[in-house]
Protein backbone atom coordinates (compact mmCIF):
# COMPACT_ATOMS: atom_id res chain seq x y z
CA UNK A 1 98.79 118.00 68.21
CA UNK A 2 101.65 120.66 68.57
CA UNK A 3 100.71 122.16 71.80
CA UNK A 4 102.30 125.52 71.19
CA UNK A 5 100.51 126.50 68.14
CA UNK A 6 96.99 126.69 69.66
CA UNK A 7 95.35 129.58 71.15
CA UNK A 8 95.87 130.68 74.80
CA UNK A 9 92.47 129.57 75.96
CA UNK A 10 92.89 126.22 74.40
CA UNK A 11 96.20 125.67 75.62
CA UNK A 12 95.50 126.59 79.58
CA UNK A 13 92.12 124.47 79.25
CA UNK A 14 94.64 121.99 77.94
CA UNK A 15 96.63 122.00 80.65
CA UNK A 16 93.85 122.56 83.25
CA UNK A 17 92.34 119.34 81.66
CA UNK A 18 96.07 117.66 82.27
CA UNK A 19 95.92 119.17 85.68
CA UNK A 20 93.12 117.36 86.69
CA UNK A 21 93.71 113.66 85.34
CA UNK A 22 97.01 114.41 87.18
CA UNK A 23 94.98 115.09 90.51
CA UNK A 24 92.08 112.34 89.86
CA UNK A 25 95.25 109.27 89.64
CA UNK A 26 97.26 111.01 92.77
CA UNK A 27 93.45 110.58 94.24
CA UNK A 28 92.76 107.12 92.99
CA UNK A 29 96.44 106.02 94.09
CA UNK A 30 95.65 107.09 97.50
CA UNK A 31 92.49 105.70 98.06
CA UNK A 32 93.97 102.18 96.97
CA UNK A 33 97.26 103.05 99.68
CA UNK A 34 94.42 103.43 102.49
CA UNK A 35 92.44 100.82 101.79
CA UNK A 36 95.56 98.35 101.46
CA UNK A 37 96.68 100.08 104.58
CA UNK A 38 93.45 99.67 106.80
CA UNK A 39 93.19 96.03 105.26
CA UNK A 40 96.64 95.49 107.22
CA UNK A 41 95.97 96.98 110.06
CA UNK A 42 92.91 94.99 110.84
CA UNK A 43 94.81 91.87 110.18
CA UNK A 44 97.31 92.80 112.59
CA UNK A 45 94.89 93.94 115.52
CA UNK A 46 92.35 91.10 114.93
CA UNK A 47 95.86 88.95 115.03
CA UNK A 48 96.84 90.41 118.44
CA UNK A 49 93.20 89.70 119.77
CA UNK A 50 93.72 86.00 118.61
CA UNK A 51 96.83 86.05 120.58
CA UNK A 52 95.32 88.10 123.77
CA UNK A 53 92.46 85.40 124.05
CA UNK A 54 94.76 82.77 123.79
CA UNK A 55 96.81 83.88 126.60
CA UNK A 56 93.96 84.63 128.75
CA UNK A 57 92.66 81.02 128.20
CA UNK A 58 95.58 79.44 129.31
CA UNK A 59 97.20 77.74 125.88
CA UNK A 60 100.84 79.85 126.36
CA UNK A 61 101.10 77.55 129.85
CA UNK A 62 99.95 74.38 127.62
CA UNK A 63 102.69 75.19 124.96
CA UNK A 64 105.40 75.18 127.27
């Protein structure tokens, strides 16, 4: 479809319609980037609690 030969009011609900896919992928990426994100994050703390409770039970002094 040649955009330029439609009416005015099809062509900006055209592009409004464009618009919004463009907004509902830039909203779908980011949802996936936070949830990836968070997913590391609680690796990482839940990691460092390992590591805290390991230290406060005495296995650093056994490793050595």
């Amino acid at each position: 479809m040649k955009i330029d030969k439609i009416n005015e009011e099809d062509h900006n609900a055209y592009k409004r319609y464009w618009e919004n896919k463009s907004y509902e992928a830039s909203m779908v990426n980011t949802i996936k980037f936070d949830r990836e994100y968070n997913l590391k994050k609680a690796k990482k703390e839940k990691a460092i609690e390992i590591a805290k409770n390991l230290i406060n039970a005495g296995v650093e002094k056994e490793l050595k």
